[in-house]
Every structure is written in structure tokens, then in C-alpha cells.
PDB file of N, CA and C in Angstrom:
ATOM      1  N   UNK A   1     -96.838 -54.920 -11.351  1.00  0.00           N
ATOM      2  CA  UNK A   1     -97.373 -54.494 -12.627  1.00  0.00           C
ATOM      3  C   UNK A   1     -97.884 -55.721 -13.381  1.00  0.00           C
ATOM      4  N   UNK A   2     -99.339 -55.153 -14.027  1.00  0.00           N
ATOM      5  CA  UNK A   2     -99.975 -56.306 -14.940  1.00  0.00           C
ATOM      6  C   UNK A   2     -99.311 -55.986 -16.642  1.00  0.00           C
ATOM      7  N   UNK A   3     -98.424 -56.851 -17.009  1.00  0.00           N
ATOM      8  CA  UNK A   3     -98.425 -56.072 -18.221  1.00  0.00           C
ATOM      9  C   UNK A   3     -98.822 -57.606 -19.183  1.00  0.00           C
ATOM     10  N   UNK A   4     -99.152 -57.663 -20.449  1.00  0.00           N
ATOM     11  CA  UNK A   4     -99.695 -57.857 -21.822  1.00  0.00           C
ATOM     12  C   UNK A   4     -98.469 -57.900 -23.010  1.00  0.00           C
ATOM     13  N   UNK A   5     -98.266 -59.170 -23.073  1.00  0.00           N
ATOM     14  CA  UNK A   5     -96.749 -59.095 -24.227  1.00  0.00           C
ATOM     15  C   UNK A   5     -98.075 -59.775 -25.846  1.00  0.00           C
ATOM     16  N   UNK A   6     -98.408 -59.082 -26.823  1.00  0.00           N
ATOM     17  CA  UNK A   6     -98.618 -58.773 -27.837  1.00  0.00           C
ATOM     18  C   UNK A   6     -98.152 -59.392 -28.971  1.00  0.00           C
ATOM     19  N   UNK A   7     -98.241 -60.715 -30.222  1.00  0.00           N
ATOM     20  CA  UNK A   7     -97.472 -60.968 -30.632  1.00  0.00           C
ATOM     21  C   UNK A   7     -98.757 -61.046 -31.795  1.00  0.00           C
ATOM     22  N   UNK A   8     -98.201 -60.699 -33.391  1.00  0.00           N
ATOM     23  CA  UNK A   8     -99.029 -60.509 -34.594  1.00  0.00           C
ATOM     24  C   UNK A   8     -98.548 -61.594 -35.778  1.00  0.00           C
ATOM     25  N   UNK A   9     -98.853 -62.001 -35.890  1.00  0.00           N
ATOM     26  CA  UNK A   9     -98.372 -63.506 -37.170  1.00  0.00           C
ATOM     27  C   UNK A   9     -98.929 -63.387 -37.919  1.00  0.00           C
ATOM     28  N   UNK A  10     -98.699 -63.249 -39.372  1.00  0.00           N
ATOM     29  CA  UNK A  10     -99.034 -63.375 -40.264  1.00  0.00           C
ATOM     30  C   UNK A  10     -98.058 -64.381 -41.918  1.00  0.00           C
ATOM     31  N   UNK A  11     -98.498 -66.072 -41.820  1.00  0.00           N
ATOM     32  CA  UNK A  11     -97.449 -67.282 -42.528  1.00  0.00           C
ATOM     33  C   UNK A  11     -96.065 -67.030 -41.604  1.00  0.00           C
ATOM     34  N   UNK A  12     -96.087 -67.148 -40.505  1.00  0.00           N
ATOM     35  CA  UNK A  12     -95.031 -67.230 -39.448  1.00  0.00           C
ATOM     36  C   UNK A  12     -94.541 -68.738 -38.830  1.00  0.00           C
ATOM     37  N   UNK A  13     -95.466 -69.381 -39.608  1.00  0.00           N
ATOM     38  CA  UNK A  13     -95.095 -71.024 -38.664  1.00  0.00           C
ATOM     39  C   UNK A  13     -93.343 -71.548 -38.336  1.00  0.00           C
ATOM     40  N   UNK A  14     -92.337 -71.198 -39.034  1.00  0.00           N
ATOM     41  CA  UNK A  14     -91.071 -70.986 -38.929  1.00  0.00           C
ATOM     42  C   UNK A  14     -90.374 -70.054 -37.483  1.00  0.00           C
ATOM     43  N   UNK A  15     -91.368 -69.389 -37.384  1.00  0.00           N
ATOM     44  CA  UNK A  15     -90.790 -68.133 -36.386  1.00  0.00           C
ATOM     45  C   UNK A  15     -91.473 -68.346 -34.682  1.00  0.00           C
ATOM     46  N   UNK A  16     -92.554 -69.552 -34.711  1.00  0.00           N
ATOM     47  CA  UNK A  16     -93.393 -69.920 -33.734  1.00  0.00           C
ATOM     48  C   UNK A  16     -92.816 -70.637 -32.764  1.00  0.00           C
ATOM     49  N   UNK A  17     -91.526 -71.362 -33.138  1.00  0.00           N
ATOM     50  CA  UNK A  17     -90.789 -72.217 -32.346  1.00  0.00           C
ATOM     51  C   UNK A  17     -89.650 -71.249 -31.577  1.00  0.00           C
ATOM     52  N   UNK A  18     -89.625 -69.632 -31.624  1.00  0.00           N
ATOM     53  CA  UNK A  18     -89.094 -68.715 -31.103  1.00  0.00           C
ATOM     54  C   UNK A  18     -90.186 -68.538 -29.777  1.00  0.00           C
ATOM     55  N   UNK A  19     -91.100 -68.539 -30.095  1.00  0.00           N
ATOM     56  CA  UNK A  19     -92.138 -67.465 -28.955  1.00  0.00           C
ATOM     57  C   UNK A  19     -92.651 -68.057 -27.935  1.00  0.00           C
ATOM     58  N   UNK A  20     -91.821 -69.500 -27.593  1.00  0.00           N
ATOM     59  CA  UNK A  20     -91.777 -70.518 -26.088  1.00  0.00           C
ATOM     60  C   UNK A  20     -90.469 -69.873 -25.751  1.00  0.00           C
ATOM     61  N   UNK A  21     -89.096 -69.695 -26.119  1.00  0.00           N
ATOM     62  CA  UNK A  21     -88.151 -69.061 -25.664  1.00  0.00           C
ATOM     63  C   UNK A  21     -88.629 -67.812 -25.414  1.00  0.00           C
ATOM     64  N   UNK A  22     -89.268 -66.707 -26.300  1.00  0.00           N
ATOM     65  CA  UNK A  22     -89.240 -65.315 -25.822  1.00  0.00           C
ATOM     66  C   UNK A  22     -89.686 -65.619 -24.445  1.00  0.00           C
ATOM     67  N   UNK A  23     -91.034 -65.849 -24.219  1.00  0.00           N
ATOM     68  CA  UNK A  23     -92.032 -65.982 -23.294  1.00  0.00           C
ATOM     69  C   UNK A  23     -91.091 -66.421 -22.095  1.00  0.00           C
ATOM     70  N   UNK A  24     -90.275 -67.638 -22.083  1.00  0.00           N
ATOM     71  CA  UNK A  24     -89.799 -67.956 -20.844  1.00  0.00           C
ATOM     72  C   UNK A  24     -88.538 -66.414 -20.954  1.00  0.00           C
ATOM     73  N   UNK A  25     -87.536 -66.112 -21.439  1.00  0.00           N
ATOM     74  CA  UNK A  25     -86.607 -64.810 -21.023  1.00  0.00           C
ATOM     75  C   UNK A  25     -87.727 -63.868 -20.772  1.00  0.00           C
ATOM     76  N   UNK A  26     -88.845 -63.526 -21.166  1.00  0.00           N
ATOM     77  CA  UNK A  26     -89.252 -61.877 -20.757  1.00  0.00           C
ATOM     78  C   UNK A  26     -90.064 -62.190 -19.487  1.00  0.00           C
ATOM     79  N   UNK A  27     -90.518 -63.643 -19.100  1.00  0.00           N
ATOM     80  CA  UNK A  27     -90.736 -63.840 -17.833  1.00  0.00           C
ATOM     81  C   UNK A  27     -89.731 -63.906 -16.793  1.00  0.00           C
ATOM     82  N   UNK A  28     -87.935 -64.343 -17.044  1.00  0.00           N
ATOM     83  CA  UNK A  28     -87.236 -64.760 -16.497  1.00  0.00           C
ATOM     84  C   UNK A  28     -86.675 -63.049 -16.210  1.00  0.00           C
ATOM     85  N   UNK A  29     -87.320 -62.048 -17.238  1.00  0.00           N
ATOM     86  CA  UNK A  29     -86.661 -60.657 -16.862  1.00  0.00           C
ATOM     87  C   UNK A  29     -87.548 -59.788 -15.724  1.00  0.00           C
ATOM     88  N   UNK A  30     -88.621 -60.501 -15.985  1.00  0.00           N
ATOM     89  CA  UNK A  30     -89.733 -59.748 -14.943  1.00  0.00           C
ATOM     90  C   UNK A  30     -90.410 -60.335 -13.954  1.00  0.00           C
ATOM     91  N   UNK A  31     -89.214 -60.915 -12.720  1.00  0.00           N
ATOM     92  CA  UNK A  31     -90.066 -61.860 -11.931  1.00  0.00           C
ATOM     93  C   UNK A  31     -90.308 -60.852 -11.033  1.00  0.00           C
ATOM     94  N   UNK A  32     -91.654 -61.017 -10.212  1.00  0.00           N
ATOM     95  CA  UNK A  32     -92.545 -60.412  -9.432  1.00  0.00           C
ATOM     96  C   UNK A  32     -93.910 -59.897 -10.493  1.00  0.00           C
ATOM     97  N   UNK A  33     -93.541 -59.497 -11.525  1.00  0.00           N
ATOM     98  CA  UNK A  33     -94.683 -58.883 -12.392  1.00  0.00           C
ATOM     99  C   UNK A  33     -95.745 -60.445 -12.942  1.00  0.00           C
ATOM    100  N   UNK A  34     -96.895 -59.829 -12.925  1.00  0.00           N
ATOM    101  CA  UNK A  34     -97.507 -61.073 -14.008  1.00  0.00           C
ATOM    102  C   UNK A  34     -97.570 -60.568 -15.164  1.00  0.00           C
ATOM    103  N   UNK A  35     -97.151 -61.621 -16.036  1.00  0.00           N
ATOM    104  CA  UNK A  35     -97.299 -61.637 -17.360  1.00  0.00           C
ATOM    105  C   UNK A  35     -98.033 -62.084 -18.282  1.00  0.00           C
ATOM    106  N   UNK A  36     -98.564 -61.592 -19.260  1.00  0.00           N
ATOM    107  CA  UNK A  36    -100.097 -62.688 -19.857  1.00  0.00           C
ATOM    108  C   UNK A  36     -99.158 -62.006 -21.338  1.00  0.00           C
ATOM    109  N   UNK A  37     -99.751 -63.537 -21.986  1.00  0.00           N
ATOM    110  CA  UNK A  37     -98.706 -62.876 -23.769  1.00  0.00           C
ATOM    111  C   UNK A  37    -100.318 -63.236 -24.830  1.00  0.00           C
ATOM    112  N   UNK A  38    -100.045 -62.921 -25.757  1.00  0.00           N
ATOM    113  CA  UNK A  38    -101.892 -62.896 -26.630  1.00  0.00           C
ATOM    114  C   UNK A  38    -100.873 -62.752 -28.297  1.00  0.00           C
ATOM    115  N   UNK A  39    -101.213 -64.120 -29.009  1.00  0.00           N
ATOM    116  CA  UNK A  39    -100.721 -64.123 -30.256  1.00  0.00           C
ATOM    117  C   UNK A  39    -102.088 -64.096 -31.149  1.00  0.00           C
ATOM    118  N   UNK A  40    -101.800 -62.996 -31.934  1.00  0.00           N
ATOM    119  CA  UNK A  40    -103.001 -63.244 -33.119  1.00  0.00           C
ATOM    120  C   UNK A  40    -102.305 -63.858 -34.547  1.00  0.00           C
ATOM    121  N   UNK A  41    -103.178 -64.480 -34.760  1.00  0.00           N
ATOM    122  CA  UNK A  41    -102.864 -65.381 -35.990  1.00  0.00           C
ATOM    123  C   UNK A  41    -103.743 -64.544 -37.263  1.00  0.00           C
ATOM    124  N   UNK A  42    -102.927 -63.701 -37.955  1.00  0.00           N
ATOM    125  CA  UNK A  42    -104.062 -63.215 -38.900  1.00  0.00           C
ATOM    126  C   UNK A  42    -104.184 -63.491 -40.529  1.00  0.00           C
ATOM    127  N   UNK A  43    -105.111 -64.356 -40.178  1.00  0.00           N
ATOM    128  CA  UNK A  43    -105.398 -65.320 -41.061  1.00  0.00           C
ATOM    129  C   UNK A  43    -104.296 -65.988 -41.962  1.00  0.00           C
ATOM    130  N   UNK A  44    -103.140 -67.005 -41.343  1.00  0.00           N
ATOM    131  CA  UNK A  44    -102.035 -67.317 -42.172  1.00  0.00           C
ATOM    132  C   UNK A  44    -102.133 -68.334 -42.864  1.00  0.00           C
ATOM    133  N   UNK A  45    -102.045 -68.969 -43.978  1.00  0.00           N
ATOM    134  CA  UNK A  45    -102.684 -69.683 -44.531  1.00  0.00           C
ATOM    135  C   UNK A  45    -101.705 -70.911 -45.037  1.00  0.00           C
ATOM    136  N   UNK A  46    -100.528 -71.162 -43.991  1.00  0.00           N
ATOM    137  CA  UNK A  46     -99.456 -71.713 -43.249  1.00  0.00           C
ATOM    138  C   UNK A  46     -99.412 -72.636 -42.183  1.00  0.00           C
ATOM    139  N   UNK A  47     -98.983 -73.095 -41.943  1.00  0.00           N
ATOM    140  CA  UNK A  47     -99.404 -73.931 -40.486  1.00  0.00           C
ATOM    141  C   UNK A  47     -99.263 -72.840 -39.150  1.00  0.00           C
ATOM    142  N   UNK A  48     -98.983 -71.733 -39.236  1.00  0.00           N
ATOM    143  CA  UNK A  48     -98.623 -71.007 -38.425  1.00  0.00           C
ATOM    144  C   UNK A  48     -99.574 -71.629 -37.165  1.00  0.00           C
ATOM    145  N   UNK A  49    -101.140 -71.612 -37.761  1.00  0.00           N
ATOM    146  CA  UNK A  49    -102.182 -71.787 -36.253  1.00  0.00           C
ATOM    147  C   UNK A  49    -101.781 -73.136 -35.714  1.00  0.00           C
ATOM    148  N   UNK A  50    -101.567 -73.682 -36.272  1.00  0.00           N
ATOM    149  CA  UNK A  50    -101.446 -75.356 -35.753  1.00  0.00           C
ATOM    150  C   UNK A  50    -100.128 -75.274 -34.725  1.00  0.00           C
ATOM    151  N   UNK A  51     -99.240 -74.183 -34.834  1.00  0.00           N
ATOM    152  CA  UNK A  51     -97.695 -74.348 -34.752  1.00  0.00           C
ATOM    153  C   UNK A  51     -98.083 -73.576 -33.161  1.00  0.00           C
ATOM    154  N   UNK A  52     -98.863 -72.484 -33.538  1.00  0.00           N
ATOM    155  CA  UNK A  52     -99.312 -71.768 -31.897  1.00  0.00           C
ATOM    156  C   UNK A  52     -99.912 -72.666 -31.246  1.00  0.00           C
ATOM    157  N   UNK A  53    -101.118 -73.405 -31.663  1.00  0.00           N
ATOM    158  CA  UNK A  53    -102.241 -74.047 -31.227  1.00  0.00           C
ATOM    159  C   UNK A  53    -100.993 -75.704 -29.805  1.00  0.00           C
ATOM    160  N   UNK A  54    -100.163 -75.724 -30.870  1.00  0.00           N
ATOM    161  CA  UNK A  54     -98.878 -76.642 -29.872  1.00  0.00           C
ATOM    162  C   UNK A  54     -98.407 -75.820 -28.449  1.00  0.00           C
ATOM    163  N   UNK A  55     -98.351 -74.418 -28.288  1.00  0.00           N
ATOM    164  CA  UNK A  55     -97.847 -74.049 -26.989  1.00  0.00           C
ATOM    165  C   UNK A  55     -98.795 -73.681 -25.801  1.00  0.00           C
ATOM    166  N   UNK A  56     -98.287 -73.852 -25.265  1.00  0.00           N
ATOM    167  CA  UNK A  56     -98.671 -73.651 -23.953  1.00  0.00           C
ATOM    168  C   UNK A  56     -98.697 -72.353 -23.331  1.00  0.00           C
ATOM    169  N   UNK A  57     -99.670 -71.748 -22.230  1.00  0.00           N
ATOM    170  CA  UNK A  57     -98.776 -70.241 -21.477  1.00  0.00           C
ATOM    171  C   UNK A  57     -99.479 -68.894 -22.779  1.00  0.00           C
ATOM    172  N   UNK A  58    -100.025 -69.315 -23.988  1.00  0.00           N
ATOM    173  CA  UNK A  58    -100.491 -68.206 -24.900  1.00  0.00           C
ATOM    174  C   UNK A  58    -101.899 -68.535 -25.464  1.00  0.00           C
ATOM    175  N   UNK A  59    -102.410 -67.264 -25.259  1.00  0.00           N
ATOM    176  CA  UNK A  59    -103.968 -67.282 -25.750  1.00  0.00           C
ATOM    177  C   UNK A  59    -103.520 -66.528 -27.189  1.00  0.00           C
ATOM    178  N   UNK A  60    -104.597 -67.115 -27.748  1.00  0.00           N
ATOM    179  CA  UNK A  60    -104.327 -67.502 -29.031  1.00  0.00           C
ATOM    180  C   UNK A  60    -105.850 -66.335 -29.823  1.00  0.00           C
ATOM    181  N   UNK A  61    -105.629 -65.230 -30.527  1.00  0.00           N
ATOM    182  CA  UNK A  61    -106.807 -65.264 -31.176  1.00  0.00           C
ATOM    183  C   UNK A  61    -106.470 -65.119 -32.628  1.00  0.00           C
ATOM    184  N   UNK A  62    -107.400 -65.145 -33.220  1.00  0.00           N
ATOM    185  CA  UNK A  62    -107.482 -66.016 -34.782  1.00  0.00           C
ATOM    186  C   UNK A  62    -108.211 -65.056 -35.899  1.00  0.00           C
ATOM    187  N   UNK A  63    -108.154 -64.655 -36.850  1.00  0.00           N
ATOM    188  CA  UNK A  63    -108.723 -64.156 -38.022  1.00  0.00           C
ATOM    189  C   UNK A  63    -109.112 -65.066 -38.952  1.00  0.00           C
ATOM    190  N   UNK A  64    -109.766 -65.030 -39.360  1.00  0.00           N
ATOM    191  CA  UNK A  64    -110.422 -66.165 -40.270  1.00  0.00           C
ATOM    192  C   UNK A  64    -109.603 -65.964 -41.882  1.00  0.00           C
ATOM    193  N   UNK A  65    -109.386 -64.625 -42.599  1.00  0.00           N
ATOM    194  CA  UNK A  65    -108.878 -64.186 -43.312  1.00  0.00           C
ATOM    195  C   UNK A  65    -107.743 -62.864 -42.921  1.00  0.00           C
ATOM    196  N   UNK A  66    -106.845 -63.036 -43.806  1.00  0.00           N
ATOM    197  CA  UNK A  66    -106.104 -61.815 -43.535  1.00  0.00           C
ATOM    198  C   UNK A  66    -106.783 -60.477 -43.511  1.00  0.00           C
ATOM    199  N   UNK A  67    -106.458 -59.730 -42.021  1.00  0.00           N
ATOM    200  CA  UNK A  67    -106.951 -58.360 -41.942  1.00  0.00           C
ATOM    201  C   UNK A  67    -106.059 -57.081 -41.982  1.00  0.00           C
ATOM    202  N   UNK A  68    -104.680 -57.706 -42.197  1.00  0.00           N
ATOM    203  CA  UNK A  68    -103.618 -56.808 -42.055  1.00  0.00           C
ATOM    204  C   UNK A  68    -103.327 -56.402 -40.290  1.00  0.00           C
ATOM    205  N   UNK A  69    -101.604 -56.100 -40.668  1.00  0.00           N
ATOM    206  CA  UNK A  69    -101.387 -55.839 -39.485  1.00  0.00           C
ATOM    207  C   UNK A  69    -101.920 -55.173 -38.583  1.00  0.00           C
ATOM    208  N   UNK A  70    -102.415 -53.833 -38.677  1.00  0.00           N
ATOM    209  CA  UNK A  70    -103.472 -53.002 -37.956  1.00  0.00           C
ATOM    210  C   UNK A  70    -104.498 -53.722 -37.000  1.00  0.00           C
ATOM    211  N   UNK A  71    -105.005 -54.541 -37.893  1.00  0.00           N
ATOM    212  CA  UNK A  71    -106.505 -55.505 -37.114  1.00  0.00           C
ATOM    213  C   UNK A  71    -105.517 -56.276 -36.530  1.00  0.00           C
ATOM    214  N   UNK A  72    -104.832 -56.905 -36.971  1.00  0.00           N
ATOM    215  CA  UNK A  72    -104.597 -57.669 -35.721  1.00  0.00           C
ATOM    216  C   UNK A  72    -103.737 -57.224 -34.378  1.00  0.00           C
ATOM    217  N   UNK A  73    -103.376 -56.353 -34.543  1.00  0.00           N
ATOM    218  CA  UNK A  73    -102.920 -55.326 -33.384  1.00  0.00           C
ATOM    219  C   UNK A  73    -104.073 -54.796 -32.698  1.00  0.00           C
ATOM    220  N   UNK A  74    -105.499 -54.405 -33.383  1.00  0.00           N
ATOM    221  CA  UNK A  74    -105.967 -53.897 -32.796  1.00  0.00           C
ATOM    222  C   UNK A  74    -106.641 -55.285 -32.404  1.00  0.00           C
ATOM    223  N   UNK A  75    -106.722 -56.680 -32.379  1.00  0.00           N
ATOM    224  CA  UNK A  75    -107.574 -57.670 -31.753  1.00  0.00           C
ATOM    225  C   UNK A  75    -106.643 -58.033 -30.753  1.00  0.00           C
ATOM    226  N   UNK A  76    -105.442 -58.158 -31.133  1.00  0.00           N
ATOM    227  CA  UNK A  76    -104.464 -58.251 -29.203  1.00  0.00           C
ATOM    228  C   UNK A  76    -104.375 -57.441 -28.489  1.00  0.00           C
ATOM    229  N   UNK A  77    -104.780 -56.004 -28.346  1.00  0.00           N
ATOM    230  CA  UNK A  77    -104.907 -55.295 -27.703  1.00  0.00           C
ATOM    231  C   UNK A  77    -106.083 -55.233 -27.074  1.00  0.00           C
ATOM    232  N   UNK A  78    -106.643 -55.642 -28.188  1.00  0.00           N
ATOM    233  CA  UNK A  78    -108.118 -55.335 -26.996  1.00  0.00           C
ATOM    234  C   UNK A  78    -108.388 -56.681 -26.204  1.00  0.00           C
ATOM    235  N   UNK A  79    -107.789 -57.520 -26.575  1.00  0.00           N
ATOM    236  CA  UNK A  79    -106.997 -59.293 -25.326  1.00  0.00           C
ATOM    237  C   UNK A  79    -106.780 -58.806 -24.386  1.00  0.00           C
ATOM    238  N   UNK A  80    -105.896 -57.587 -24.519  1.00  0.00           N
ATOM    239  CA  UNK A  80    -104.693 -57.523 -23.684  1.00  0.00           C
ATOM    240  C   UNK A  80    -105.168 -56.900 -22.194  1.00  0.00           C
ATOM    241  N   UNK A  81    -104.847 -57.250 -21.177  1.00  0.00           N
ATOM    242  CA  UNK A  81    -105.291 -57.131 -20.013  1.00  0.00           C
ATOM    243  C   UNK A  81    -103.953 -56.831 -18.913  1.00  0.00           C
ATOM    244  N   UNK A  82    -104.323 -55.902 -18.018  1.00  0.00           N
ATOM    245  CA  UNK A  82    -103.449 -55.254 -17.140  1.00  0.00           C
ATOM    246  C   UNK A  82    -103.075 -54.180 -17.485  1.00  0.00           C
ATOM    247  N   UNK A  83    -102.107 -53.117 -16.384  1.00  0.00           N
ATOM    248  CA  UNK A  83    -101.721 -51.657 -16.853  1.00  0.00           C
ATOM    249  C   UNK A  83    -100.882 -51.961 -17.681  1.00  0.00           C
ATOM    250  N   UNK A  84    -100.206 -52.590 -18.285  1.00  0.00           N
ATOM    251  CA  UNK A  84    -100.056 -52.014 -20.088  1.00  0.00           C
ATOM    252  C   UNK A  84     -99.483 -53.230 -21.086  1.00  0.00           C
ATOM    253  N   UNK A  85     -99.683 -52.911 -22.040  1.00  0.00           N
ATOM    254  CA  UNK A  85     -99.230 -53.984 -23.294  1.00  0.00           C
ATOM    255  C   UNK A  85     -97.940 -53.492 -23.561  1.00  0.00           C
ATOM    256  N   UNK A  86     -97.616 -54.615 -24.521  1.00  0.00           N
ATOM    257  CA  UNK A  86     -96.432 -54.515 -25.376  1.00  0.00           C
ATOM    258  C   UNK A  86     -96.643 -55.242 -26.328  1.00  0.00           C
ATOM    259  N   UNK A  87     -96.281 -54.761 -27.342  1.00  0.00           N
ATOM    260  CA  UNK A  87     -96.273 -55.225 -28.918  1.00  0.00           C
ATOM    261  C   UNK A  87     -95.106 -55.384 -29.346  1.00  0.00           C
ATOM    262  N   UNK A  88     -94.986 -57.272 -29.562  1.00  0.00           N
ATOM    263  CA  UNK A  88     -93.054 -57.266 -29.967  1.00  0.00           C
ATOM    264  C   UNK A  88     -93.762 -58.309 -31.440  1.00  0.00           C
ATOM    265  N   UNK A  89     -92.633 -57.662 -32.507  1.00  0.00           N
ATOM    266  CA  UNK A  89     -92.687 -58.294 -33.433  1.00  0.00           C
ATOM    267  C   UNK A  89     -92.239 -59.282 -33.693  1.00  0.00           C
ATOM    268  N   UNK A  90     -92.277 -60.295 -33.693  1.00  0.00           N
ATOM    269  CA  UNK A  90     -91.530 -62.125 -33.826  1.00  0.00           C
ATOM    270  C   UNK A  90     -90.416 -62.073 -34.970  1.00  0.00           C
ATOM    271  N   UNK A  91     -91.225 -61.154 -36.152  1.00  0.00           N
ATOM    272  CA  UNK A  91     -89.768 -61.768 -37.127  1.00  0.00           C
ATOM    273  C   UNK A  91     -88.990 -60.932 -37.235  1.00  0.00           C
ATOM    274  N   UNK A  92     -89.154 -59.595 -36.319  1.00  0.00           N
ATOM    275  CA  UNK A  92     -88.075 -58.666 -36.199  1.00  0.00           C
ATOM    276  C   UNK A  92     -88.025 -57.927 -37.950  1.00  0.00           C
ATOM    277  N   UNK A  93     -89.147 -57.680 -38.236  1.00  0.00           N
ATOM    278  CA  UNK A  93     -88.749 -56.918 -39.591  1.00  0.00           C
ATOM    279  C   UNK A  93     -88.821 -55.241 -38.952  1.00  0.00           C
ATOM    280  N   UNK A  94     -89.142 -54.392 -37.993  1.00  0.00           N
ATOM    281  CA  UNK A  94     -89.317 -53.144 -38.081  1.00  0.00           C
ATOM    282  C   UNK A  94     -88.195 -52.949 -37.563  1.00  0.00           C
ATOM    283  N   UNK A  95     -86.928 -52.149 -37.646  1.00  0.00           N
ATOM    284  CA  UNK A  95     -85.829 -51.587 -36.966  1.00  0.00           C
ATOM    285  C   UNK A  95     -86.278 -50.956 -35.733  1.00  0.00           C
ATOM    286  N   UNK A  96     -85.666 -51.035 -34.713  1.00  0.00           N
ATOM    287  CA  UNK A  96     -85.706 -50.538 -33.503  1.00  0.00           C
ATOM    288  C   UNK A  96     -84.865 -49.706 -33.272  1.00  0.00           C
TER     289      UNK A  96
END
């Protein structure tokens, strides 16, 4: 399976030094699968881009201004490549 791990930032530069750990456990959970991860930066006006722009292993796309969460869900998705995505939230605000 091709799957697409999804990540949405918006003034997250604090929470960026998490998403080199996620990336290595959700690879370390799915060996045989390839994994491709796609962080949008929407428009944070934070160091957040500079803080992504440091890792490695993530394509990176960018909003120039804030578009709200929506747009930028809908710009990693349409990144997102293989039979299916996943959309995980970094700062863990939605209850699961």
C-alpha cells in the first residue's frame, strides 16, 4: 500500500520538532508500505516554515497567507499520492 500521511500548520513552529519523530514511528509501524508525508504551512507568520524547511523526508507546501484549515487540507491532499491519505493533526487539538 501507497499511503500519504497529511500534516496542516498553522504558527506551529513549537510543534515541528514532533513531526521527525512522528514520521520515523508511523514508518517504523508500516514497514513494507511506502510512505510519503506532505506538510502544509498555511500561511504562519511564525517561524513555523523555516522550522519545516530544516527536515528532511517532507514535502513541504506553503500558503502565502492564511487560508484556513479547509485549504490547507484541501492543498495536501491534492500532494497526496498513492491509495490513500491520512490527515493527522500535530497539535492534537480535535479529540479522537
Amino acid at each position: 500500500m501507497r499511503l500519504t500521511v497529511v500534516f496542516c500548520l498553522f504558527n506551529e513552529e513549537q510543534l515541528v520538532f514532533r513531526l521527525a519523530e512522528l514520521v520515523r514511528r508511523i514508518r517504523a509501524v508500516l514497514p513494507g508500505h511506502e510512505v510519503t508525508f506532505v506538510a502544509v504551512d498555511d500561511g504562519s507568520t511564525d517561524k513555523t516554515a523555516a522550522a519545516l524547511a530544516s527536515l528532511e523526508g517532507i514535502d513541504i507546501r506553503t500558503h502565502e497567507h492564511n487560508l484556513g484549515f479547509g485549504a490547507a487540507l484541501n492543498s495536501g491532499l491534492r500532494a497526496a499520492q498513492g491509495d490513500a491519505a491520512l490527515v493527522y493533526d500535530p497539535d492534537e487539538a480535535y479529540a479522537v
